[in-house]
Structures are given as C-alpha cells and as structure tokens.
Protein backbone atom coordinates (compact mmCIF):
# COMPACT_ATOMS: atom_id res chain seq x y z
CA UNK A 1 -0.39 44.85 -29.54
CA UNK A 2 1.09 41.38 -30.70
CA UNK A 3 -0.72 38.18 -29.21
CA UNK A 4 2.03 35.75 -28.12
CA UNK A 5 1.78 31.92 -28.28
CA UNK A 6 -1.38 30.63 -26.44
CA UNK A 7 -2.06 26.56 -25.73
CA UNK A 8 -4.68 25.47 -24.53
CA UNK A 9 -5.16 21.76 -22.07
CA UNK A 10 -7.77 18.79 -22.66
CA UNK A 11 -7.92 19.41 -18.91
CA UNK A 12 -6.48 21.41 -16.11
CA UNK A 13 -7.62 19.24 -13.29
CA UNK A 14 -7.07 15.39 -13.28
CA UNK A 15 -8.22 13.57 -9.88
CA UNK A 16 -6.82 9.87 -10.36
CA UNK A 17 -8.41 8.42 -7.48
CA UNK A 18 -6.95 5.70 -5.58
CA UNK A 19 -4.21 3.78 -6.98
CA UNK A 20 -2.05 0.63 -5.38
CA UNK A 21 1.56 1.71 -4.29
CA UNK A 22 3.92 0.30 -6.86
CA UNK A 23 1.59 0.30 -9.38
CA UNK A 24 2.14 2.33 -12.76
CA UNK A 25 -0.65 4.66 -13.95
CA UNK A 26 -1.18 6.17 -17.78
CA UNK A 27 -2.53 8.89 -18.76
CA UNK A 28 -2.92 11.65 -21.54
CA UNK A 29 -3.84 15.03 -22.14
CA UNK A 30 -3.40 16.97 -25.42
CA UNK A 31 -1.90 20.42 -26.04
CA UNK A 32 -3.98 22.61 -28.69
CA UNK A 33 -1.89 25.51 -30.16
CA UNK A 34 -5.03 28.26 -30.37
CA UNK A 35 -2.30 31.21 -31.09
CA UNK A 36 -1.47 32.92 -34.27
CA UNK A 37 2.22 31.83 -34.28
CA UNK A 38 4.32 28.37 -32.99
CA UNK A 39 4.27 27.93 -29.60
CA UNK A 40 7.47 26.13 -27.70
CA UNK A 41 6.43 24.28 -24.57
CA UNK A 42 8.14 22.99 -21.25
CA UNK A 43 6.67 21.33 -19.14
CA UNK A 44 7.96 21.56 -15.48
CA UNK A 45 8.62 18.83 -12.85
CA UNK A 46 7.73 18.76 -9.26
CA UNK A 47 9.91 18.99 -6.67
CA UNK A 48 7.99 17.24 -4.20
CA UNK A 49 7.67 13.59 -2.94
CA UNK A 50 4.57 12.12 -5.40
CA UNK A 51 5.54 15.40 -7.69
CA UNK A 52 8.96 13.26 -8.89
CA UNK A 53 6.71 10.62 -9.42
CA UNK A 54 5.25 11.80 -12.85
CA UNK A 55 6.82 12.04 -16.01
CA UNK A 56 5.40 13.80 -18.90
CA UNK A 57 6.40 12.33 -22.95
CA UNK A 58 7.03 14.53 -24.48
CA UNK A 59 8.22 17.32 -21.95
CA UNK A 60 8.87 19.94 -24.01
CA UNK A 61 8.72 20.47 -27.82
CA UNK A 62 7.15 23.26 -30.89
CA UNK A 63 3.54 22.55 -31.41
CA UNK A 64 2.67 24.50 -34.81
CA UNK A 65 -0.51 26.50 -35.30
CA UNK A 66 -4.21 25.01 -35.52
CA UNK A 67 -2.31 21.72 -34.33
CA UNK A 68 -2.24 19.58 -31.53
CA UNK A 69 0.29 17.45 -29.26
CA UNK A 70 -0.63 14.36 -27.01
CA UNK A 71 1.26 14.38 -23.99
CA UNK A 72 1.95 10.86 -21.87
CA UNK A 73 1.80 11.11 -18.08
CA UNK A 74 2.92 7.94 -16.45
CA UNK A 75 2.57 8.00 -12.81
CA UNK A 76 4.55 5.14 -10.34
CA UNK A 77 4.79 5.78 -6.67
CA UNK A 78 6.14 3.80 -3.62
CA UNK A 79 5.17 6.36 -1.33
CA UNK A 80 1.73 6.28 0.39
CA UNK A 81 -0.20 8.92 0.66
CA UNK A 82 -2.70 11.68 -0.59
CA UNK A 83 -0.91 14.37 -3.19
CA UNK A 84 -1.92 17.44 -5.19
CA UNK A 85 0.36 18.26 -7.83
CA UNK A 86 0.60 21.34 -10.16
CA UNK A 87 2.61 21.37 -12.95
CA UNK A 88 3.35 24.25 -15.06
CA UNK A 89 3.48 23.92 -18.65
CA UNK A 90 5.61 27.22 -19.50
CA UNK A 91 5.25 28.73 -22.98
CA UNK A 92 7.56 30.48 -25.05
CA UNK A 93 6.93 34.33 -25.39
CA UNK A 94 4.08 33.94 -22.81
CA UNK A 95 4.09 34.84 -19.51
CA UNK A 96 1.95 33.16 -18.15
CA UNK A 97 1.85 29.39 -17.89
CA UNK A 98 -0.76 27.16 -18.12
CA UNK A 99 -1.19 24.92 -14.50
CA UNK A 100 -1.99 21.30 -15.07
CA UNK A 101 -3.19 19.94 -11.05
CA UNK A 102 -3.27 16.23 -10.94
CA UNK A 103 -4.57 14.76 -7.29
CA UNK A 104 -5.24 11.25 -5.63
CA UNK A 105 -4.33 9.37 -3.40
CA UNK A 106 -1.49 5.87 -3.20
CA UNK A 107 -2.87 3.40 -0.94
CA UNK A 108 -1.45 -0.17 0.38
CA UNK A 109 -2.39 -3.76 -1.01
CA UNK A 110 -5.84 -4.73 0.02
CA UNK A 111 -6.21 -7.81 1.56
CA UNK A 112 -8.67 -10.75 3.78
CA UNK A 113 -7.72 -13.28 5.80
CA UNK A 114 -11.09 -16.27 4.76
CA UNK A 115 -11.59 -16.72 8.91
CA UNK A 116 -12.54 -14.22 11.15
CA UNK A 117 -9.99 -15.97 14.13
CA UNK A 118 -8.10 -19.26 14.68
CA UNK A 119 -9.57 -21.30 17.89
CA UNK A 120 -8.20 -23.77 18.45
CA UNK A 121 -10.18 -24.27 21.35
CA UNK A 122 -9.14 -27.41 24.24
CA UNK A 123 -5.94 -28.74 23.00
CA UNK A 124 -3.45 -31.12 24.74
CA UNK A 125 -0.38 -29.57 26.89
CA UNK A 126 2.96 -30.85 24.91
CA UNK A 127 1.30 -32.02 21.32
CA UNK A 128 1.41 -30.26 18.41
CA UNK A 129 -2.41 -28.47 16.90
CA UNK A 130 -2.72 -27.34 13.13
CA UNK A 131 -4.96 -24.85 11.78
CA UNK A 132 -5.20 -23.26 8.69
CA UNK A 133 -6.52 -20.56 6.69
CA UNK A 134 -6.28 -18.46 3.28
CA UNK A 135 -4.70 -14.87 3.10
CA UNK A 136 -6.45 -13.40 0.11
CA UNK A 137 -4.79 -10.50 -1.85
CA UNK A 138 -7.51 -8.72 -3.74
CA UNK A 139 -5.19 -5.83 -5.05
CA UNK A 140 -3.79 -5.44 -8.57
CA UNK A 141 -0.52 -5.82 -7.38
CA UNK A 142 1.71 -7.92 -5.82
CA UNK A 143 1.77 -8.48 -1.83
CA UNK A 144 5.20 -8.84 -0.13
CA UNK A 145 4.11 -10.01 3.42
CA UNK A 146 5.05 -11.00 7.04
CA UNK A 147 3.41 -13.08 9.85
CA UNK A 148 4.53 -13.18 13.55
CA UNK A 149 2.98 -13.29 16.60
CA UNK A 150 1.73 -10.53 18.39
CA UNK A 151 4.11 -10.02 21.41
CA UNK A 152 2.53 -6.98 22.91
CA UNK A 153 0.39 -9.04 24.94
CA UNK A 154 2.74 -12.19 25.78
CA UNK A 155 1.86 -11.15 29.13
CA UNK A 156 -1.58 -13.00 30.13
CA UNK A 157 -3.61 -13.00 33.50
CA UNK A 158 -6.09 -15.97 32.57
CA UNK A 159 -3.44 -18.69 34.86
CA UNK A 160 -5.10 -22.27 35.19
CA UNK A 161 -2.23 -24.09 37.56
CA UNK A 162 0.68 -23.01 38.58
CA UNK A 163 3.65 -25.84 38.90
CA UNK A 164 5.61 -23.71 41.31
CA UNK A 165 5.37 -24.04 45.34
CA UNK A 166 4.42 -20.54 45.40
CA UNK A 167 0.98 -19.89 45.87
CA UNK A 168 0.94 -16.45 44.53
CA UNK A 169 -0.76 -16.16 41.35
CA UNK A 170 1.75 -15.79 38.40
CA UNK A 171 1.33 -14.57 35.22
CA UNK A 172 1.20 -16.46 31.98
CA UNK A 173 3.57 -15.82 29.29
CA UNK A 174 3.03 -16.90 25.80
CA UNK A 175 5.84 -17.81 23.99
CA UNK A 176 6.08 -17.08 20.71
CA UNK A 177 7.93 -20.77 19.67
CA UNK A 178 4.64 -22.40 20.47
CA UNK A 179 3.55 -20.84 17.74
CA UNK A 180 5.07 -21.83 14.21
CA UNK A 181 3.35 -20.15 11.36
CA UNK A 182 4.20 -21.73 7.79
CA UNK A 183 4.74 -19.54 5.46
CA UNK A 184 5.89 -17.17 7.68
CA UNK A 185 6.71 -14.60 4.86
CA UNK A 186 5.93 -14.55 1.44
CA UNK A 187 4.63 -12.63 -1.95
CA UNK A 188 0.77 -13.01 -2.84
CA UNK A 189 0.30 -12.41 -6.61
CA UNK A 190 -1.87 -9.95 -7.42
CA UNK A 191 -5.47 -11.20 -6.89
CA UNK A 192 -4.37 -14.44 -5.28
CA UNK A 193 -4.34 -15.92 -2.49
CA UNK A 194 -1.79 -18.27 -0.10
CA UNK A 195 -2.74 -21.04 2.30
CA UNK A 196 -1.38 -20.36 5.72
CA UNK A 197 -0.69 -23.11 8.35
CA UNK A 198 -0.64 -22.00 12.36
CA UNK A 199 1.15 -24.93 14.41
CA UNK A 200 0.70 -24.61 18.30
CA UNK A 201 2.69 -26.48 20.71
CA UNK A 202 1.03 -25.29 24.18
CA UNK A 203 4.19 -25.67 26.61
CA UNK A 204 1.69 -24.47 29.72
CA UNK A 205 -1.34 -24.63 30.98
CA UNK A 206 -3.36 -21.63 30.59
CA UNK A 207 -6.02 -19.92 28.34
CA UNK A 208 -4.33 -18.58 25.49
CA UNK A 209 -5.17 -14.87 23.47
CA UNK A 210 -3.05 -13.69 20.96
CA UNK A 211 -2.80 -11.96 17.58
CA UNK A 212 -1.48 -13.40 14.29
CA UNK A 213 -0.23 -9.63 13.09
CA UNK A 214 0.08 -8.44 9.04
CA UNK A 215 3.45 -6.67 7.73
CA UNK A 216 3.29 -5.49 4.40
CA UNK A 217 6.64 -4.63 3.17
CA UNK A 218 6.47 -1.21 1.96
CA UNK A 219 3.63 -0.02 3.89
CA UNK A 220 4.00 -0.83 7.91
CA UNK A 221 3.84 -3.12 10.28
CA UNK A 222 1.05 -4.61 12.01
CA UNK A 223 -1.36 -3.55 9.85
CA UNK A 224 -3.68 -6.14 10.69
CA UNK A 225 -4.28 -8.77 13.07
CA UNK A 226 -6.18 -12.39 13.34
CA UNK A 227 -7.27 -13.14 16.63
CA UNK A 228 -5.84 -16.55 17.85
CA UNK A 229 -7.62 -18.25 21.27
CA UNK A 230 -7.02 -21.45 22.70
C-alpha cells in the first residue's frame, strides 16, 4: 500500500503568552516534507474571534521532497482575552491533517499613576487648589486614555455647615465642575509617561472623597481609580 504525502511541524503547540492588545506578534514554524512524493499544503483559518486574527505566509503551496518551507504567522488582535486556536494544515492525498494549536492570552495597556492619592488636604471655600501627578504607561504600546471624576459617590454624608434654615442634616454633593482635570484625555506613548494637573474649586463646605477614574479606550471604563480627599 502507497504512502501518501506526510509533513511534518517545527511545533504543534505554540503558547505566546501575554501580548498588549493592538500589538502585532511574529512568528515562524517550518514545514518538513518527510514523504516519498510532493506534498500540497493548505493551511486553514479560524473562524473564531482571536482565530481571524492570524495569518499564515505562505498559506498554502507544494513543498518538494527532503525539503522544507518556513511559514510566517503574524498575530494582531484588538480583542481582549484568553484564546486557543487550532489550525489545520490539510495535505494533499492525506487524510489526515496535521493540527497546529497556538494559545495566549491579549491583555490591556499597563499602567501607574507616581502617587498613591491626591490630598489636597484644608483648602479655602471659593479659590482655586492645583495638584499634580504623572500617569506612567509602561506597555509597549500606545495608551489612548480618559480622566473624569468618579460620580458614583457624588453623594457624601461627611456635612460640615449647612447654609440653609433647615436644621436637618443634608447631604453633600460633589460636583464634578469643582474638579477640572488637565489633560482630561489623551495618548501616552508607549513607555511614557504624561503630567496630569487636578484643579479644585471647593464651592461648599464639607469633607471631600472622590475618585479620579481610568478609561482606556479599547479596553473599559473605570479601570482604575486615584483616590482624591480634601
């Protein structure tokens, strides 16, 4: 009985690791023809989110016998996430195909903020209080960003004097225009940083506790968040 055409893979598993979203990935593995006779190779796309994501140079071609072909894999995702792909590489007059699995995992920008909160401590009602600090991006790619106030907790139960003729206790409301954050939105190169400047305008009197929250475009919202007292 005839032997059909038989290749054989520098690898069949390939874990990448973790790689930044956006970023594009190389890689190679070679095709070894270890038949008797030509073989003709295809190899086969996923169908899947991070499976569209790879793309194999050359995908399909005749590898002669007792030679070899290299085989380019570029990998570029905007989708986070962990993945395990398999793709086939199908072979001409064999039936079965031989599975190339390639898994990791796409992760967001990483990224520091050089103070651990902004306290401004006793400031005066109706003047204007600077602070700043650096927002370090320590990825290998770029950083598309967003800062705004946190206004989940706008609501605060920490009231000092109360400048109504009620005597019930009210609550405090932060406003989020005493707050002016400069730049409020931005793109960090990669393994850079920005200087951010928080200017507060305290239009009550009242103990203030916020959050300075992190978008990344991309990846979500509020992703992190710098305490802010006052």
């Amino acid at each position: 009985e005839g032997e059909g055409a038989k290749l054989e893979a520098s690898f069949q598993t390939l874990d990448i690791g973790c790689v930044y979203v956006g970023s594009t990935h190389l890689y190679e593995v070679v095709l070894a023809n270890k038949g008797f006779i030509e073989a003709r190779y295809q190899i086969l796309n996923g169908n899947s989110i991070f499976g569209s994501c790879f793309q194999f140079d050359p995908s399909s071609g005749t590898i002669s016998i007792e030679n070899y072909q290299a085989i380019q894999i570029t990998f570029h995702s905007e989708q986070l996430g962990q993945f395990n792909e398999i793709f086939n590489v199908e072979i001409e007059g064999n039936p079965r195909a031989l599975p190339i699995t390639i898994s990791g995992q796409v992760i967001g920008p990483t990224f520091y903020f050089d103070q651990a909160q902004l306290k401004f401590g006793l400031v005066s009602y109706g003047f204007q209080t600077t602070l700043g600090c650096h927002l370090y991006n320590t990825s290998l790619v770029p950083m598309p960003f967003k800062l705004h106030i946190d206004q989940e907790r706008n609501k605060k139960h920490n009231h000092l004097v109360s400048f109504d003729d009620d005597e019930d206790e009210e609550e405090d409301t932060i406003n989020s225009n005493e707050f002016q954050i400069r730049p409020s939105r931005g793109i960090i190169p990669p393994q850079s940083d920005t200087k951010i400047y928080v200017d507060f305008i305290p239009k009550s009197i009242q103990k203030y506790d916020t959050f300075l929250q992190v978008d990344v475009d991309g990846v979500g919202k509020n992703i992190f968040s710098l305490p802010i007292t006052a």
